[in-house]
C-alpha atoms as a PDB file:
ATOM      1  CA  UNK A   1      16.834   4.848   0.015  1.00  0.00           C
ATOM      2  CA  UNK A   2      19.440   7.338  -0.317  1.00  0.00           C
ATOM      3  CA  UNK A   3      18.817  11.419   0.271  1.00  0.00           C
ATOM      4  CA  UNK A   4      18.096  11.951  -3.605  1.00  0.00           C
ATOM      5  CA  UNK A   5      14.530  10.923  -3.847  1.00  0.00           C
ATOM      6  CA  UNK A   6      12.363  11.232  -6.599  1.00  0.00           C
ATOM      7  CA  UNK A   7       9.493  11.724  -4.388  1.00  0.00           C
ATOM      8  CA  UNK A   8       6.717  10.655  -2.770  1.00  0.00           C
ATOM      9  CA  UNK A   9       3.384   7.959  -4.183  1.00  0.00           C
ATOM     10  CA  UNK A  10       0.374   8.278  -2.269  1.00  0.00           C
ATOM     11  CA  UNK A  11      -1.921   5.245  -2.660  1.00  0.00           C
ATOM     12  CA  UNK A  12      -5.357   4.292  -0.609  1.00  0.00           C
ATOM     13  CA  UNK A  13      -6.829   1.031  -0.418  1.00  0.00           C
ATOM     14  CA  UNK A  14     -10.208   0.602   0.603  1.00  0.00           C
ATOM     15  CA  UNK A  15     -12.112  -1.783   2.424  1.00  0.00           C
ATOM     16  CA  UNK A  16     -15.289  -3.234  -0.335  1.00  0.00           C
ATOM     17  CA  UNK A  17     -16.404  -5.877   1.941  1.00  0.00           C
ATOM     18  CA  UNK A  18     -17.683  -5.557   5.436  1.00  0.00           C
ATOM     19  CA  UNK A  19     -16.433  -8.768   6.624  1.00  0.00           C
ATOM     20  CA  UNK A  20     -13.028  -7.976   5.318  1.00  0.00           C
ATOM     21  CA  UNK A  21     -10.597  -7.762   8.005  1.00  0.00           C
ATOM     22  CA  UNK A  22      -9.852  -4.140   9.941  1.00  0.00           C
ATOM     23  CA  UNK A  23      -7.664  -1.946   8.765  1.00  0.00           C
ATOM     24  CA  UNK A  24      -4.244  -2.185  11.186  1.00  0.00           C
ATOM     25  CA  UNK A  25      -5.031  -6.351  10.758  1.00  0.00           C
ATOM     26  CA  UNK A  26      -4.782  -5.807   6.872  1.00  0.00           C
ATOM     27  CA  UNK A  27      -1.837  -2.710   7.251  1.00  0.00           C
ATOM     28  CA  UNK A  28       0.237  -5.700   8.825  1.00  0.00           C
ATOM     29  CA  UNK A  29      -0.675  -8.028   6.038  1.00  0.00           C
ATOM     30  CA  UNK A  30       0.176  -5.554   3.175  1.00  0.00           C
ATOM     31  CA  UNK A  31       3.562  -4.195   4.874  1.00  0.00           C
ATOM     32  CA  UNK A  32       4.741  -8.198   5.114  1.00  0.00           C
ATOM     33  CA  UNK A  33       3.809  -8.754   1.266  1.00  0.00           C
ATOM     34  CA  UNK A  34       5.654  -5.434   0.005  1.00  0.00           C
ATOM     35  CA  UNK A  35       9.011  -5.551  -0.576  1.00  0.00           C
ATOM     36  CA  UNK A  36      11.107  -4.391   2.608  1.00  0.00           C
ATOM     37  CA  UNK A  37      13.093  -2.230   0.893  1.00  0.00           C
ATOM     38  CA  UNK A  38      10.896   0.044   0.686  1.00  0.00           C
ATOM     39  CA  UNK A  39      10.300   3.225   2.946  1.00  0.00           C
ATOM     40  CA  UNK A  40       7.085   4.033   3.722  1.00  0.00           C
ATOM     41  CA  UNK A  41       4.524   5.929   6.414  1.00  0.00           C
ATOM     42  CA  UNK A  42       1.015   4.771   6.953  1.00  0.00           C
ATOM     43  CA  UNK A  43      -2.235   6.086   8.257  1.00  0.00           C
ATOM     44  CA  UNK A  44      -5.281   4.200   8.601  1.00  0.00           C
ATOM     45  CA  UNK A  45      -9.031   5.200   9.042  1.00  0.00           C
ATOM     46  CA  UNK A  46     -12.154   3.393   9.963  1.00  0.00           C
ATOM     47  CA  UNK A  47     -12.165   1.885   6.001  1.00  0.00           C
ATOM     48  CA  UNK A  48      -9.106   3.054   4.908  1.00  0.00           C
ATOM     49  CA  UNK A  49      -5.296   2.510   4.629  1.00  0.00           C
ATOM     50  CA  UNK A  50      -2.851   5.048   2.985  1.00  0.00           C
ATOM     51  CA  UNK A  51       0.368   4.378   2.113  1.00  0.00           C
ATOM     52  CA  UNK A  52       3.085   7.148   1.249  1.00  0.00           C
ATOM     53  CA  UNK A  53       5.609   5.606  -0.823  1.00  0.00           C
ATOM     54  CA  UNK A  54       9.208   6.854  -0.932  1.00  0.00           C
ATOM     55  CA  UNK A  55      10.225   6.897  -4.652  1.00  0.00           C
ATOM     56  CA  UNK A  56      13.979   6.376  -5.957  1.00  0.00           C
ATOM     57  CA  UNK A  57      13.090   7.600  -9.513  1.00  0.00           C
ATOM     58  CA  UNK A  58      10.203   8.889 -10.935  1.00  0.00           C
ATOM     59  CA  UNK A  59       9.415   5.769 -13.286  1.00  0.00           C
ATOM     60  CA  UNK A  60       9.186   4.058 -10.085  1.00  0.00           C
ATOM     61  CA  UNK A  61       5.666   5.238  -9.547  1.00  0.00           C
ATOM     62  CA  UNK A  62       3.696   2.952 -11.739  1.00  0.00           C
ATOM     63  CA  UNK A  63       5.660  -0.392 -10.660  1.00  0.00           C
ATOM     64  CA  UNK A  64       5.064   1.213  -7.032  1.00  0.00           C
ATOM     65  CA  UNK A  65       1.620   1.333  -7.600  1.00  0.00           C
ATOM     66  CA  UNK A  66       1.267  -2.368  -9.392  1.00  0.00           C
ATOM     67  CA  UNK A  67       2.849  -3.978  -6.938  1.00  0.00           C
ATOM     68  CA  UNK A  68       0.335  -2.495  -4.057  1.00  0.00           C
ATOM     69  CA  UNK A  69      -2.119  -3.500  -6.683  1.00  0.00           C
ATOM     70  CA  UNK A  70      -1.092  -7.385  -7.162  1.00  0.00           C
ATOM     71  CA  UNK A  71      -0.416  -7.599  -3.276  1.00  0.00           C
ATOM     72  CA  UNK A  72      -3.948  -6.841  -2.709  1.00  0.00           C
ATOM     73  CA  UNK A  73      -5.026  -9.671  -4.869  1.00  0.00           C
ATOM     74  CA  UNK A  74      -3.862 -12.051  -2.061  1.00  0.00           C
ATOM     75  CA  UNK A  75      -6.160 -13.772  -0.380  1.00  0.00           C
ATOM     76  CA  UNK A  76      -5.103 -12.869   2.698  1.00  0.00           C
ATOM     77  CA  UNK A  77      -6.228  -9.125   1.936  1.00  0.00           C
ATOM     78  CA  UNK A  78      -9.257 -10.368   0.797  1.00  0.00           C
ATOM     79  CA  UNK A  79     -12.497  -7.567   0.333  1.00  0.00           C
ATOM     80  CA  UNK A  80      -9.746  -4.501   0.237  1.00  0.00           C
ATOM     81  CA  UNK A  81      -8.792  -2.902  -3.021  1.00  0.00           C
ATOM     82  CA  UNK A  82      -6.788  -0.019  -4.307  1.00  0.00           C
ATOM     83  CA  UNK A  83      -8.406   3.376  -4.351  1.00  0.00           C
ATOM     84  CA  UNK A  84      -8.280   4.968  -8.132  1.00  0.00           C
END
């Protein structure tokens, strides 16, 4: 991304099932679904993961936020689901 960004999209998934996989297990899963393109910091917490989501343009926020969505429907991330 270049030095003009739009700004930043916080989004938190959170873990629904109990014998959904930890947190840093599921961060790996979600960062290798997203598209690589994008940059983005993470923090995790005991059922928690928050991503903060560099933004190009401001109308990127909702197709940010639907593709998190959609790549928590794989079944690979399983019992986790977005926050909001």
């Amino acid at each position: 991304m270049n030095a003009e960004r739009a700004g930043y999209l916080d989004v938190e998934a959170v873990r629904d099932d109990d014998h959904a996989p930890a947190p840093a297990t599921t961060l790996v899963r979600l960062l290798a679904l997203l598209p690589r393109h994008w940059s983005c910091t993470e923090a995790i917490g005991p059922d928690w993961i928050r991503l903060r989501i560099a933004l190009a343009a401001p109308s990127d926020e909702a197709t940010a936020r639907g593709a998190v969505r959609a790549t928590l429907s794989d079944p690979a991330l399983r019992g986790w689901s977005l926050r909001g």
